[in-house]
N, C-alpha and C. Protein backbone atom coordinates (compact mmCIF):
# COMPACT_ATOMS: atom_id res chain seq x y z
N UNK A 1 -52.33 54.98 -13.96
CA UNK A 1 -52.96 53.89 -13.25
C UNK A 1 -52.85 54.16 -11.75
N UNK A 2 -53.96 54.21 -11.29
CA UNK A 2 -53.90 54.49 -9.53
C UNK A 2 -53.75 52.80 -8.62
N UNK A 3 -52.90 52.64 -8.09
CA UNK A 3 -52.28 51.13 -7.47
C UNK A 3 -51.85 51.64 -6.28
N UNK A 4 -52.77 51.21 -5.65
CA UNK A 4 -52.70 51.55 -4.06
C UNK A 4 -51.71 51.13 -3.30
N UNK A 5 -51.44 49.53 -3.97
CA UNK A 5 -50.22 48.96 -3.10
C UNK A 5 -49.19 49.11 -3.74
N UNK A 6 -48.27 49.05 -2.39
CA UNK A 6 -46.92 50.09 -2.78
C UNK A 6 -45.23 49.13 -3.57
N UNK A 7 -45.88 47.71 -3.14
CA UNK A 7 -44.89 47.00 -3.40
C UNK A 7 -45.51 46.59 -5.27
N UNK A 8 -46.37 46.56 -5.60
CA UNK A 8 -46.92 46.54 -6.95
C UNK A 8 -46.63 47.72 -7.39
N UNK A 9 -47.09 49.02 -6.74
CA UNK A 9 -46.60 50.37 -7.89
C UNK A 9 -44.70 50.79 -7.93
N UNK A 10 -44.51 50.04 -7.08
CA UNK A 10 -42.79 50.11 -7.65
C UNK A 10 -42.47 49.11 -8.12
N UNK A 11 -43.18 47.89 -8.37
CA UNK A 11 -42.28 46.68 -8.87
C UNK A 11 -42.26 47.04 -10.55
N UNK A 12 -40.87 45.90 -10.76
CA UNK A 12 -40.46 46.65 -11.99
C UNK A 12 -41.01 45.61 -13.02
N UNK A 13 -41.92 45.79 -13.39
CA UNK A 13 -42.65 44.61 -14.03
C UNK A 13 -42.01 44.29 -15.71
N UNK A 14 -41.59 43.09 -16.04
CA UNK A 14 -41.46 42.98 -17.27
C UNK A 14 -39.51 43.32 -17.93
N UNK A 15 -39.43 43.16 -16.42
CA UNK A 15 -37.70 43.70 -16.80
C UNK A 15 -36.94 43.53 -17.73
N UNK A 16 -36.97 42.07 -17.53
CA UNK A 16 -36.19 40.66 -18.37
C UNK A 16 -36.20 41.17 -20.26
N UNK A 17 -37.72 41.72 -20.23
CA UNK A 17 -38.48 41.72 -21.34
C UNK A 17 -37.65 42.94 -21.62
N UNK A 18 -37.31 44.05 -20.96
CA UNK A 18 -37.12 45.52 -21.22
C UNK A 18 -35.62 45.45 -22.09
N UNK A 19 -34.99 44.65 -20.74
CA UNK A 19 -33.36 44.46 -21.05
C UNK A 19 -33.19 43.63 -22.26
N UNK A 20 -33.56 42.65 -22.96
CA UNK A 20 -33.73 41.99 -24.24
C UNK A 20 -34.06 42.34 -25.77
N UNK A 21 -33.20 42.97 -26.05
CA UNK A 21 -33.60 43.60 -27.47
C UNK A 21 -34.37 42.69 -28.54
N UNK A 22 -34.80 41.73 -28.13
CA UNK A 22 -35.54 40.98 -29.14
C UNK A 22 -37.25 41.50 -28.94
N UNK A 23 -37.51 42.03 -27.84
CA UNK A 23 -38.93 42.47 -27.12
C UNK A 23 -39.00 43.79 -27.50
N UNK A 24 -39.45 44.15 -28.92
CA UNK A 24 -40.30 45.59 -28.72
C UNK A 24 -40.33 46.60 -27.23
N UNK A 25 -40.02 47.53 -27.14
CA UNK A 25 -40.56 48.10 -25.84
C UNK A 25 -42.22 48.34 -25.82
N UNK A 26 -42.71 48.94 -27.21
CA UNK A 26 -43.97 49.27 -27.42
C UNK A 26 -45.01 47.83 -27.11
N UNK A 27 -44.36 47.16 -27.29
CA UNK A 27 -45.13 45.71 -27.18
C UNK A 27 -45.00 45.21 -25.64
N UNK A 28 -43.58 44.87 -24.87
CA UNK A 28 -43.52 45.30 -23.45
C UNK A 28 -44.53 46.23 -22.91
N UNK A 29 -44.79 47.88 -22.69
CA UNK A 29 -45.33 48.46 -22.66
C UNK A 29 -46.57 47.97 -22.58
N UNK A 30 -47.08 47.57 -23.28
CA UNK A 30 -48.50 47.10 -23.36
C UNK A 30 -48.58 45.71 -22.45
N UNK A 31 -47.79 45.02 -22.65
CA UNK A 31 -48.20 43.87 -21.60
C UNK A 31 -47.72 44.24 -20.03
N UNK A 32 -47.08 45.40 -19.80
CA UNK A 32 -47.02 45.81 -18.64
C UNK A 32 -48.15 46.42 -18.59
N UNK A 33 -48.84 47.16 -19.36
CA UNK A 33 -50.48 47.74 -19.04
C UNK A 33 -51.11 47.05 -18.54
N UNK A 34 -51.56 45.57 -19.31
CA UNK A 34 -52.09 44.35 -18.78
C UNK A 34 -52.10 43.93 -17.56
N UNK A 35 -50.72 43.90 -16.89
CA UNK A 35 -50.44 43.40 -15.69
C UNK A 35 -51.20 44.63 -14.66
N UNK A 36 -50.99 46.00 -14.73
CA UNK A 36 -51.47 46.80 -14.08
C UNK A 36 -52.50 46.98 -13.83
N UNK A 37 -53.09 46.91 -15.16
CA UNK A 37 -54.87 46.37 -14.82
C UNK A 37 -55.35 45.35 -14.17
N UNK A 38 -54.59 44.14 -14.56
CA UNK A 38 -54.76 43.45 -13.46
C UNK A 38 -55.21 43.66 -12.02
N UNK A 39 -54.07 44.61 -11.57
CA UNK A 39 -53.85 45.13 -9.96
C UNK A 39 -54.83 45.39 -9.78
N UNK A 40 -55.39 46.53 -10.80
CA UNK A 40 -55.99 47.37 -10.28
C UNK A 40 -57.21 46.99 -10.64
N UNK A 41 -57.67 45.89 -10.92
CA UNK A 41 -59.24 45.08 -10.95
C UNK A 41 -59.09 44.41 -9.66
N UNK A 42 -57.99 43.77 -9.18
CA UNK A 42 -57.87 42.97 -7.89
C UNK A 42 -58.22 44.06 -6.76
N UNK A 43 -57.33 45.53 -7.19
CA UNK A 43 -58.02 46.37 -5.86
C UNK A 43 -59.37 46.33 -5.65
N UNK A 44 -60.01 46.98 -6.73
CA UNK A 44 -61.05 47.26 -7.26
C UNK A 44 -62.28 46.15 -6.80
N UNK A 45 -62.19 44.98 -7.13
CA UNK A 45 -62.96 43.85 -6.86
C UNK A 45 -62.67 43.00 -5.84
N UNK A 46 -61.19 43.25 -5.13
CA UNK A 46 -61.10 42.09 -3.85
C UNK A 46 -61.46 40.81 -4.27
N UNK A 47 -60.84 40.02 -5.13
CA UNK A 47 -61.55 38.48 -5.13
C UNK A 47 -61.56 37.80 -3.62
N UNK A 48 -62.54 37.55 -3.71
CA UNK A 48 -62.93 36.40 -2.60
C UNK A 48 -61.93 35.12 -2.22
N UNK A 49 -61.90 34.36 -3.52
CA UNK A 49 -60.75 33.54 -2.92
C UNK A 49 -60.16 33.07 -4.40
N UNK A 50 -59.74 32.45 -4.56
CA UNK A 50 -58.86 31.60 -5.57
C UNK A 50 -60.08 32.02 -6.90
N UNK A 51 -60.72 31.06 -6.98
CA UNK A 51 -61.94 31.11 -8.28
C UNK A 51 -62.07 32.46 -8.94
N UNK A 52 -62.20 33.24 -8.20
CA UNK A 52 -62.49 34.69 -7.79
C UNK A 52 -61.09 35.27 -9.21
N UNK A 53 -59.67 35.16 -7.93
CA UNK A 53 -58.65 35.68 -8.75
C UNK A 53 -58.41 35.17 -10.17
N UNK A 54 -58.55 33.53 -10.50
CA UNK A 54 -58.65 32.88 -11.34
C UNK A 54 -59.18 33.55 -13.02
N UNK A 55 -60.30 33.49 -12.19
CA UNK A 55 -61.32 34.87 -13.49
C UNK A 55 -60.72 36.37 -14.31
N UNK A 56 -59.64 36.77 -12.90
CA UNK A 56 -59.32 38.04 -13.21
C UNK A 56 -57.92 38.13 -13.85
N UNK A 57 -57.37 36.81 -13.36
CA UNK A 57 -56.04 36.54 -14.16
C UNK A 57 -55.83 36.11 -15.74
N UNK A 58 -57.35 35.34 -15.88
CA UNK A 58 -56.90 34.28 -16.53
C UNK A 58 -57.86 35.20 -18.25
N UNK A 59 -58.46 36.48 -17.52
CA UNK A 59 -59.00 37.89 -18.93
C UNK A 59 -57.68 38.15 -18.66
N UNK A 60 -56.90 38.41 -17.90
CA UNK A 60 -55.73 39.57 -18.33
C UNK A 60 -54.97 38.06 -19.11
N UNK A 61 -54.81 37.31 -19.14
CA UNK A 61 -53.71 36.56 -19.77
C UNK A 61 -54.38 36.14 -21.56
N UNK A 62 -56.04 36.56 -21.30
CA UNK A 62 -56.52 36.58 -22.82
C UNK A 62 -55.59 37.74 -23.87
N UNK A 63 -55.53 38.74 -22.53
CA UNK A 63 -55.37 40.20 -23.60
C UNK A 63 -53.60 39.96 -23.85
N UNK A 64 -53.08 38.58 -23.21
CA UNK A 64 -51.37 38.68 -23.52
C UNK A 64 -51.83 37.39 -24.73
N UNK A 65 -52.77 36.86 -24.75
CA UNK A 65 -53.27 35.99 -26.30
C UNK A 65 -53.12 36.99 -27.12
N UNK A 66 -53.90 37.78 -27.36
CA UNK A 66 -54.11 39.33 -28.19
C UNK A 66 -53.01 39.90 -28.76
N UNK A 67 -51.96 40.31 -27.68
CA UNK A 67 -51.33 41.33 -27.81
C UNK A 67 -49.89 40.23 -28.57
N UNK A 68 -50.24 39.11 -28.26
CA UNK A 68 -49.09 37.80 -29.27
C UNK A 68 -49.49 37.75 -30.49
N UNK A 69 -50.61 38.14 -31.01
CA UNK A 69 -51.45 38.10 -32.23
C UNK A 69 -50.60 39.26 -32.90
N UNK A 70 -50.71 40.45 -32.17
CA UNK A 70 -50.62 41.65 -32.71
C UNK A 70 -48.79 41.81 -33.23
N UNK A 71 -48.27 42.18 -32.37
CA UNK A 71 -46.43 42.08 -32.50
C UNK A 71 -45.67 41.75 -31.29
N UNK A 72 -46.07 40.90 -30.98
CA UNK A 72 -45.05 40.30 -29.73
C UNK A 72 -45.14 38.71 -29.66
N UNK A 73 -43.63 37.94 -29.91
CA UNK A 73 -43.57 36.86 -30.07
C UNK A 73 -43.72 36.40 -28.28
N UNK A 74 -44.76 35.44 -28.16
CA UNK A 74 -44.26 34.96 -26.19
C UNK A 74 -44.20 33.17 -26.79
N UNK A 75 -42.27 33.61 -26.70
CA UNK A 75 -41.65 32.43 -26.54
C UNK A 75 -41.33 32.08 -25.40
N UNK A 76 -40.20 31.25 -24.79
CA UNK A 76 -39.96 30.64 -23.77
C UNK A 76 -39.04 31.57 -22.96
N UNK A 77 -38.84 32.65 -23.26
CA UNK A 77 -37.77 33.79 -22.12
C UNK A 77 -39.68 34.36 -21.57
N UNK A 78 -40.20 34.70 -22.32
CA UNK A 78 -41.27 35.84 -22.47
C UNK A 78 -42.42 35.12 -21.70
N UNK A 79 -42.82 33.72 -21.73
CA UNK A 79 -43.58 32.75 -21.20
C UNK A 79 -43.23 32.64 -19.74
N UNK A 80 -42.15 32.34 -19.60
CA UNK A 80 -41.30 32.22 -18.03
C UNK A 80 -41.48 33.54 -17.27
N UNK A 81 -41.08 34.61 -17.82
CA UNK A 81 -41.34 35.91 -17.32
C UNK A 81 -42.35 36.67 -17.06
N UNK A 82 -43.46 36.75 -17.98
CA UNK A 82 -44.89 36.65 -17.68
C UNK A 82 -45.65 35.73 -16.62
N UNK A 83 -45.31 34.45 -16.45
CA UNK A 83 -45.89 33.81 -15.71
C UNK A 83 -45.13 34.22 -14.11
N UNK A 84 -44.15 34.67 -14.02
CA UNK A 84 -43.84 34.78 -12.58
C UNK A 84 -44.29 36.35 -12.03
N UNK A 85 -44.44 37.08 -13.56
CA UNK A 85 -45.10 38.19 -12.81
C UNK A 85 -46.71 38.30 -12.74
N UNK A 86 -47.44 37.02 -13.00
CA UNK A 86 -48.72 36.89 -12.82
C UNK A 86 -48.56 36.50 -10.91
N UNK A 87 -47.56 35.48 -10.95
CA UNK A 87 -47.20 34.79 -9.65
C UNK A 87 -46.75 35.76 -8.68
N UNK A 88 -46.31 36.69 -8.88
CA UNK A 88 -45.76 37.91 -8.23
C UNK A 88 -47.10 38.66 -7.98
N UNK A 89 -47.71 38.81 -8.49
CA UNK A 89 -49.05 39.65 -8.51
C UNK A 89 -50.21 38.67 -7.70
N UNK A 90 -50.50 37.46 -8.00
CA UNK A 90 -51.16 36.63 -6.73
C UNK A 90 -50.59 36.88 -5.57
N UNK A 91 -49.04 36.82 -5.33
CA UNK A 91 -48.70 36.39 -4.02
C UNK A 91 -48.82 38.09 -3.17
N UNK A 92 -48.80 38.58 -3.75
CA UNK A 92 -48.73 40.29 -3.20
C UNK A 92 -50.00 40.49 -2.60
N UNK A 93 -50.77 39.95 -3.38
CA UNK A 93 -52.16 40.47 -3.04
C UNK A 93 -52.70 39.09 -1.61
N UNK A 94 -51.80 38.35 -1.66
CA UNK A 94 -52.30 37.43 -0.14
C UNK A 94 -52.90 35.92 -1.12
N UNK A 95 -52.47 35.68 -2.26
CA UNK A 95 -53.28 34.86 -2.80
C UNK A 95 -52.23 33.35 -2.54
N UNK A 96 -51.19 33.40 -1.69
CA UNK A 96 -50.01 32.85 -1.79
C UNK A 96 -50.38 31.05 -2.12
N UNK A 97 -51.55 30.52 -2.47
CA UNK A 97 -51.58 28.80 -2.64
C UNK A 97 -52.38 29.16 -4.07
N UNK A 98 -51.89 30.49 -4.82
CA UNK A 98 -52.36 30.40 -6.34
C UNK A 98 -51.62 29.69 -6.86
N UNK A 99 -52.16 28.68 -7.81
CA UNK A 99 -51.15 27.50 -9.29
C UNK A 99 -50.95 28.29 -10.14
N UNK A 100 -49.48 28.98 -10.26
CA UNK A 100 -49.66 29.52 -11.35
C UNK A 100 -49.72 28.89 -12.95
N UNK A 101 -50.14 27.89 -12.79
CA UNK A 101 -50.52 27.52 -13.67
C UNK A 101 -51.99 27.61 -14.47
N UNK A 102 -52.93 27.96 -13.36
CA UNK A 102 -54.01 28.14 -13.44
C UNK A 102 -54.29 29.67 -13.40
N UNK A 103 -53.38 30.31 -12.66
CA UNK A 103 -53.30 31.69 -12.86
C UNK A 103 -54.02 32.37 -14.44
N UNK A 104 -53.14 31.73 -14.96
CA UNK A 104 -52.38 31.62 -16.79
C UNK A 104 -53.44 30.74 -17.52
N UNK A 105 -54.14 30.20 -16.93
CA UNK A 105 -54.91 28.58 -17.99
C UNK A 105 -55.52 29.23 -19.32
N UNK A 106 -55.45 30.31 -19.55
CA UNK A 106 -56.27 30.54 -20.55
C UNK A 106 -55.44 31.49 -21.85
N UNK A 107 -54.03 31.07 -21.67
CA UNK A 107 -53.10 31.15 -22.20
C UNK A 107 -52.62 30.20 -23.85
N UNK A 108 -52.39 30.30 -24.74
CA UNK A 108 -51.97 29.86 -25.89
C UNK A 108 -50.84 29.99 -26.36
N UNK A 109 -49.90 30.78 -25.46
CA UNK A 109 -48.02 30.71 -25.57
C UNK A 109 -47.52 29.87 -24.63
């Protein structure tokens, strides 16, 4: 994945999830893909403003619907942790008055 910004290509995304033996790594793994793509649609497309990021957050939080379908339970460690690295990923990119709640709205965990 090419991630231009430098504080996103070292952040350690999904830690919580890594250190927790109840979280698959292979399943981690993949929702750290998610997040990266993320980035790298935000490079890629520059949202305009809120609405903009909204759209791009709220497909990547379809594919963490998906990937809960598949083998990864997102309970309440996994819910909390995901959502601050959606919040981590708005605020990096300058989006700092994103809800992360709305970040996420299209969420089912």
């Amino acid at each position: 994945m090419n991630i231009g910004n430098q504080q996103v290509a070292t952040h350690p995304f999904l830690k919580a999830l890594y250190r927790d033996g109840y979280y698959p790594d292979r399943a981690v793994d993949r929702g750290k893909e998610i997040l990266l793509r993320l980035c790298e649609r935000i490079e890629a497309d520059r949202p305009a403003d809120l609405a903009a990021l909204y759209v791009l957050t709220q497909a990547a939080t379809e594919e963490f619907n998906d990937l809960q379908d598949d083998d990864f339970d997102i309970e309440t460690v996994a819910r909390e942790e995901i959502a601050e690295e959606f919040w981590f990923i708005a605020r990096t990119y300058g989006f700092e008055d994103a809800d992360v709640e709305e970040l996420i709205g299209t969420r089912d965990w």
